[in-house]
N, C-alpha and C. Protein backbone atom coordinates (compact mmCIF):
# COMPACT_ATOMS: atom_id res chain seq x y z
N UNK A 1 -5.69 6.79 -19.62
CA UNK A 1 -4.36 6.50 -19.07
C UNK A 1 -4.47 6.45 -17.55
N UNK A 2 -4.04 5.31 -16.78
CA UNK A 2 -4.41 5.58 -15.64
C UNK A 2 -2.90 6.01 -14.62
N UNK A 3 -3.43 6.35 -13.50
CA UNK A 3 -2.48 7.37 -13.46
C UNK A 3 -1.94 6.94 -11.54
N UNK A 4 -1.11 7.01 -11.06
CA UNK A 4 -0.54 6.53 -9.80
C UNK A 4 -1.65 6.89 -8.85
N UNK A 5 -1.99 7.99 -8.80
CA UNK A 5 -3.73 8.35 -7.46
C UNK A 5 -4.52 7.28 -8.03
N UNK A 6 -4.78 7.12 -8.88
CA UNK A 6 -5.90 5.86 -9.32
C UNK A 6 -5.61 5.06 -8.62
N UNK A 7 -4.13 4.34 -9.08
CA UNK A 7 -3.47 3.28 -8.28
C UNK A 7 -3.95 3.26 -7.17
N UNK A 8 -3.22 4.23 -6.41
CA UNK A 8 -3.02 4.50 -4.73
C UNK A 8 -4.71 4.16 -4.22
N UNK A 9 -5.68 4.77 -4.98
CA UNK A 9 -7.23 4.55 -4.56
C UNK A 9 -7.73 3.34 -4.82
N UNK A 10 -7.10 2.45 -5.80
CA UNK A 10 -7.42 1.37 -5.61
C UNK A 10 -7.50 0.50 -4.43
N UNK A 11 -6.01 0.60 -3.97
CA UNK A 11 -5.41 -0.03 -2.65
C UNK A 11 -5.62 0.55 -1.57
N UNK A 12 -6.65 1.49 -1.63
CA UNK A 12 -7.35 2.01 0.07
C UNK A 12 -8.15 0.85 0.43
N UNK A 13 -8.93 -0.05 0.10
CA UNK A 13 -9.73 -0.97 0.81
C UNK A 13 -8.96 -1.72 1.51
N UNK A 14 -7.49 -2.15 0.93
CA UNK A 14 -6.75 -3.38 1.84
C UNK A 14 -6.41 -3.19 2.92
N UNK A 15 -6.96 -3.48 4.25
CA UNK A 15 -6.76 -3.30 5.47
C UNK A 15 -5.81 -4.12 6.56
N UNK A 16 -4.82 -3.52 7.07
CA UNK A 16 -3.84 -4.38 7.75
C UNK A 16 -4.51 -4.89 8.60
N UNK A 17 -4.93 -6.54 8.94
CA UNK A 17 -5.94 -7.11 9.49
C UNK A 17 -5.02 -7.11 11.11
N UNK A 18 -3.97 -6.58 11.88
CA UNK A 18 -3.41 -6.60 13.46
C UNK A 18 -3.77 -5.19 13.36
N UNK A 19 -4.05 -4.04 12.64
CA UNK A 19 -4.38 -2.80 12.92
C UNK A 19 -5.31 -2.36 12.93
N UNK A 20 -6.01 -2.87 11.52
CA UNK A 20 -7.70 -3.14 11.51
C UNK A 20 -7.72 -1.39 10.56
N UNK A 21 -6.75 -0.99 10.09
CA UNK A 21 -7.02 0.47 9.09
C UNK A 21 -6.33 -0.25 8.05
N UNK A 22 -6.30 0.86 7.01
CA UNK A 22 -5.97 0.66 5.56
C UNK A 22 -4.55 0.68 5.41
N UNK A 23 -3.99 0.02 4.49
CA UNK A 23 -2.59 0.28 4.44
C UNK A 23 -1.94 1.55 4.42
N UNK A 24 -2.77 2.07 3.39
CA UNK A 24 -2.39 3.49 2.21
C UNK A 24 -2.86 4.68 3.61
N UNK A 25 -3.77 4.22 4.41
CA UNK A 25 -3.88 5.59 5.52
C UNK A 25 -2.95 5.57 6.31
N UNK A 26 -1.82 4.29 6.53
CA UNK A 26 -1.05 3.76 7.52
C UNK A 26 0.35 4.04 7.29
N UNK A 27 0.70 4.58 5.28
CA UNK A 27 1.61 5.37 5.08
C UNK A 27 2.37 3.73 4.65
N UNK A 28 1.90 2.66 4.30
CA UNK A 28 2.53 1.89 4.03
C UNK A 28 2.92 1.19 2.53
N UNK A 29 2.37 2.30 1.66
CA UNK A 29 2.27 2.50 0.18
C UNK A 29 3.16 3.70 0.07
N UNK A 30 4.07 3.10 -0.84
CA UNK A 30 5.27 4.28 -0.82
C UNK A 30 4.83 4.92 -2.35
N UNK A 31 4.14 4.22 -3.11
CA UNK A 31 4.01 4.50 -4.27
C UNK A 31 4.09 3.72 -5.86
N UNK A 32 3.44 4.16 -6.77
CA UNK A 32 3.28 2.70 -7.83
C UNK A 32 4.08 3.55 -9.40
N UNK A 33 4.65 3.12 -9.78
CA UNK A 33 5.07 3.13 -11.45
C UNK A 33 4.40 2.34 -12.58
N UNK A 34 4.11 3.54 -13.60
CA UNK A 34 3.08 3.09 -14.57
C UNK A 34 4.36 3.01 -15.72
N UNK A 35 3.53 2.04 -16.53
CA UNK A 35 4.98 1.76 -17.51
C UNK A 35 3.50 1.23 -18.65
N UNK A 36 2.95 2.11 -19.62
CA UNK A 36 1.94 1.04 -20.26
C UNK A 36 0.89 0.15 -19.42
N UNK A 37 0.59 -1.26 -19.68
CA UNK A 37 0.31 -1.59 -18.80
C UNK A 37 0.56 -2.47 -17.27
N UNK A 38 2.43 -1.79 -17.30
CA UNK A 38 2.92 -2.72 -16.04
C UNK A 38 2.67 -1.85 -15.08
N UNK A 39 2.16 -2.27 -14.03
CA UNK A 39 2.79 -1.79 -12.46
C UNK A 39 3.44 -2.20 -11.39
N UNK A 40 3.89 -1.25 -10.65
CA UNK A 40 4.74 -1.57 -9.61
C UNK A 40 4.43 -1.11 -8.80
N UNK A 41 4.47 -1.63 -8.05
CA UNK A 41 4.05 -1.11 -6.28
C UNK A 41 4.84 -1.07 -5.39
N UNK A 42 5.36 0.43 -5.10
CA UNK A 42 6.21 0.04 -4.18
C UNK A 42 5.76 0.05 -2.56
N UNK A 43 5.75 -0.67 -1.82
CA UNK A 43 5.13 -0.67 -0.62
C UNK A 43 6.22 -1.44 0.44
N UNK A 44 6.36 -1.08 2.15
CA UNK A 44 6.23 -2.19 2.73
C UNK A 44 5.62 -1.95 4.14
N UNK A 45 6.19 -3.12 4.96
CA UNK A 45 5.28 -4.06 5.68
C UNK A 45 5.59 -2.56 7.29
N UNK A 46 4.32 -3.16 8.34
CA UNK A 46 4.84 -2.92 9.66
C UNK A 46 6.01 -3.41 10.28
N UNK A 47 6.63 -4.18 9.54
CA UNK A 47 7.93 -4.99 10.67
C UNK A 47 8.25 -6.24 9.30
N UNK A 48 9.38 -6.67 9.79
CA UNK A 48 9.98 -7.58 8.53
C UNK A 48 9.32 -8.96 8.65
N UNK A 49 8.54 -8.96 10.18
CA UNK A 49 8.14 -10.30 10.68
C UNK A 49 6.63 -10.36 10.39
N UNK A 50 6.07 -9.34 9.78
CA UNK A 50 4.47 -8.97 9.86
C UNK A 50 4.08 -10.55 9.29
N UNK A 51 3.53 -11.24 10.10
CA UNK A 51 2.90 -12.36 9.25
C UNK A 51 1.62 -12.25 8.65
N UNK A 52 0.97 -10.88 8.69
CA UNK A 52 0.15 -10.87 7.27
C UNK A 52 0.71 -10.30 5.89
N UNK A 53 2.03 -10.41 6.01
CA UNK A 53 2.57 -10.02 4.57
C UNK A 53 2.34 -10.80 3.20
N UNK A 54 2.40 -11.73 3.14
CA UNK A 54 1.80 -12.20 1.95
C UNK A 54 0.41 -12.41 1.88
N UNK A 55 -0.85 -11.96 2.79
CA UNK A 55 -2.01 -11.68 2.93
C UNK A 55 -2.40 -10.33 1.88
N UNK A 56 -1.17 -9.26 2.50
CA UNK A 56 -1.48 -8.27 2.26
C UNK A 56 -0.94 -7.78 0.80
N UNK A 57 0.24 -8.54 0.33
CA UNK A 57 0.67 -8.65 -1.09
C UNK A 57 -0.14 -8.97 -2.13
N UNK A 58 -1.05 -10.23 -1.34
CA UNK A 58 -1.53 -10.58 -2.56
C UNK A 58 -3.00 -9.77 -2.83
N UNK A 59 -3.73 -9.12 -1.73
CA UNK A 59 -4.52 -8.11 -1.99
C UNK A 59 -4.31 -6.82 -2.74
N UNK A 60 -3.00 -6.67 -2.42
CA UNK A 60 -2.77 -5.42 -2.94
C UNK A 60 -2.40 -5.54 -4.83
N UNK A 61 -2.15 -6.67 -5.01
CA UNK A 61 -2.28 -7.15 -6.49
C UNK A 61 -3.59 -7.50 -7.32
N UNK A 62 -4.59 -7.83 -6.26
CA UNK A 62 -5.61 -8.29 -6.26
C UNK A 62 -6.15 -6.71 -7.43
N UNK A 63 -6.33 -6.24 -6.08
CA UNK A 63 -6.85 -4.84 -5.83
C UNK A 63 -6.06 -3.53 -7.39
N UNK A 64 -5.34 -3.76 -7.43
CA UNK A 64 -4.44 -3.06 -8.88
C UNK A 64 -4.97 -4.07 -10.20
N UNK A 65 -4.73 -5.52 -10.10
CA UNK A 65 -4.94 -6.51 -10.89
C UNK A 65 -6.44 -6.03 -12.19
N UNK A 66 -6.97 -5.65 -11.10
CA UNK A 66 -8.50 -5.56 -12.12
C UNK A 66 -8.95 -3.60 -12.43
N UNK A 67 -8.04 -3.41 -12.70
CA UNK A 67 -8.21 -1.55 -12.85
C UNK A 67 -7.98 -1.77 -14.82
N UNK A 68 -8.66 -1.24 -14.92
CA UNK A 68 -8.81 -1.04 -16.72
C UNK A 68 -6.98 -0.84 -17.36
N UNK A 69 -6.80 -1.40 -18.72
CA UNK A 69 -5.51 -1.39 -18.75
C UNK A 69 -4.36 -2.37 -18.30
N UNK A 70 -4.47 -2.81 -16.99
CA UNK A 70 -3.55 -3.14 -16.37
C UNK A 70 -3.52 -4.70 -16.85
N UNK A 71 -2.12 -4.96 -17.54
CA UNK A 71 -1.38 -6.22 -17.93
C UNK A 71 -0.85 -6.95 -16.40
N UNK A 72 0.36 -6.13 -16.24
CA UNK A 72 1.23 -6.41 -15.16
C UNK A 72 1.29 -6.16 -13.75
N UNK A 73 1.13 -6.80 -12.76
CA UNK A 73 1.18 -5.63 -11.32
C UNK A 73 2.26 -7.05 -10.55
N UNK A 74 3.43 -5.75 -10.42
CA UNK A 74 4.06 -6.16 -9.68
C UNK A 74 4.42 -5.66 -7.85
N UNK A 75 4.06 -6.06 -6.81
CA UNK A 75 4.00 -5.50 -5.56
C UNK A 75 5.56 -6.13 -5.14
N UNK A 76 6.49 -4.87 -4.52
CA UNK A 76 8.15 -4.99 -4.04
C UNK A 76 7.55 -4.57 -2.63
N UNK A 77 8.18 -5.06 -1.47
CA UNK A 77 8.37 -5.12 -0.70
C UNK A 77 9.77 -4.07 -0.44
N UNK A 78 9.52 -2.90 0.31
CA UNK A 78 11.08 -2.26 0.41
C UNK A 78 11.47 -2.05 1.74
N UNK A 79 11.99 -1.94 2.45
CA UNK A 79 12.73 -1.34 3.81
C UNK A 79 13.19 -0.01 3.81
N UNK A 80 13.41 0.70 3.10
CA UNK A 80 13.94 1.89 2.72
C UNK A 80 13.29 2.63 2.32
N UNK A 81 12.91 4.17 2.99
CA UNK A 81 13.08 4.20 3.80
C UNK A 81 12.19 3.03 5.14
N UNK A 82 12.18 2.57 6.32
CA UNK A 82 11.75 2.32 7.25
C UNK A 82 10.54 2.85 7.60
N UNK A 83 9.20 2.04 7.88
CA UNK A 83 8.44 3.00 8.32
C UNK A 83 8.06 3.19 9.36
N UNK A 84 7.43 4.74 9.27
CA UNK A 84 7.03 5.66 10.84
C UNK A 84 6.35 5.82 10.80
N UNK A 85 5.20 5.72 11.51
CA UNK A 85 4.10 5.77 11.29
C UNK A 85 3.59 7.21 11.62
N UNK A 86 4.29 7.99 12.44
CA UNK A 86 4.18 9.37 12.77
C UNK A 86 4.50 10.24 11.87
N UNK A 87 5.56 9.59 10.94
CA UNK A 87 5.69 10.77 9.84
C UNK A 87 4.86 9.89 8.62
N UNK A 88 5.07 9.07 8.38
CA UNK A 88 3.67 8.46 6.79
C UNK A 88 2.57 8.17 7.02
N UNK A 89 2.02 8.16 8.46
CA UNK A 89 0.74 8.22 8.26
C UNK A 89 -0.59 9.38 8.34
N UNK A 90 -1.60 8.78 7.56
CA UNK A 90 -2.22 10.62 7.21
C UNK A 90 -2.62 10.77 8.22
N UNK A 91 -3.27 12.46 8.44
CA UNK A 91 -3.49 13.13 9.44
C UNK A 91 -4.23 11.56 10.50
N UNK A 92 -5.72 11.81 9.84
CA UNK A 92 -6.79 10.81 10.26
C UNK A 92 -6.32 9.65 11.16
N UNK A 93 -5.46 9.03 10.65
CA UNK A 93 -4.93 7.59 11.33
C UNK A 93 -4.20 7.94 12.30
N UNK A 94 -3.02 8.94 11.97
CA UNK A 94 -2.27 9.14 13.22
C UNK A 94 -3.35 9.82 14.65
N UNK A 95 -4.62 10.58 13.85
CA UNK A 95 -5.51 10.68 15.15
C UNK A 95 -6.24 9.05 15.79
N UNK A 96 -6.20 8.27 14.81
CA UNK A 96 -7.02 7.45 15.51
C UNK A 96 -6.20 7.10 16.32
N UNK A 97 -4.65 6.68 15.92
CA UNK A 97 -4.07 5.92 16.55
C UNK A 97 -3.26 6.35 17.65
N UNK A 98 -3.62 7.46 18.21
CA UNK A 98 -2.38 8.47 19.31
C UNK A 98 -1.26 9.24 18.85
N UNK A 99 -1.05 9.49 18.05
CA UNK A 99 -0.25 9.52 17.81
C UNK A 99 0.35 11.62 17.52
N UNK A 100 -0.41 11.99 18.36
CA UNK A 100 -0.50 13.07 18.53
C UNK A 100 0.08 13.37 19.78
């Protein structure tokens, strides 16, 4: 049964190519729902204008797409909450990135 950390470890390789780190270290993976074999991803972007957003959608489907089990992967785009990068991103990144 695979299980949402699986998920989430899947989608550590996809790297926001204007930041050059991972999404999921960047706090930009809010989290995935297992339903059988559908998923959902809930995630979103640095800014509503990020023009690697459908770069990064379709990796992140990519990337879930081929995990044992998985029929369905659906990636939502949310605004809500907004992200901060000071409060969602992990320790590590917020050191790389100043944010200390």
């Amino acid at each position: 049964m695979l299980t949402e950390e699986e998920v989430i470890k899947a989608i550590e390789p996809v790297i926001d190519p204007e930041i050059g780190i991972s999404i999921v270290g960047l706090g930009l993976v809010y989290g995935a729902t297992i339903n059988d074999g559908d998923i959902q991803v809930e995630m979103t972007l640095t800014s509503p204008w990020c023009p690697a957003g459908p770069m990064l959608i379709s990796q992140v489907h990519q990337a879930v797409a081929v995990l044992p089990g998985v029929n369905n992967v659906d990636v939502e785009i949310v605004w809500s909450p907004p992200w901060d990068p000071r409060a969602m991103a992990s320790e590590e990144v917020k050191e790389m990135l100043g944010l200390y």
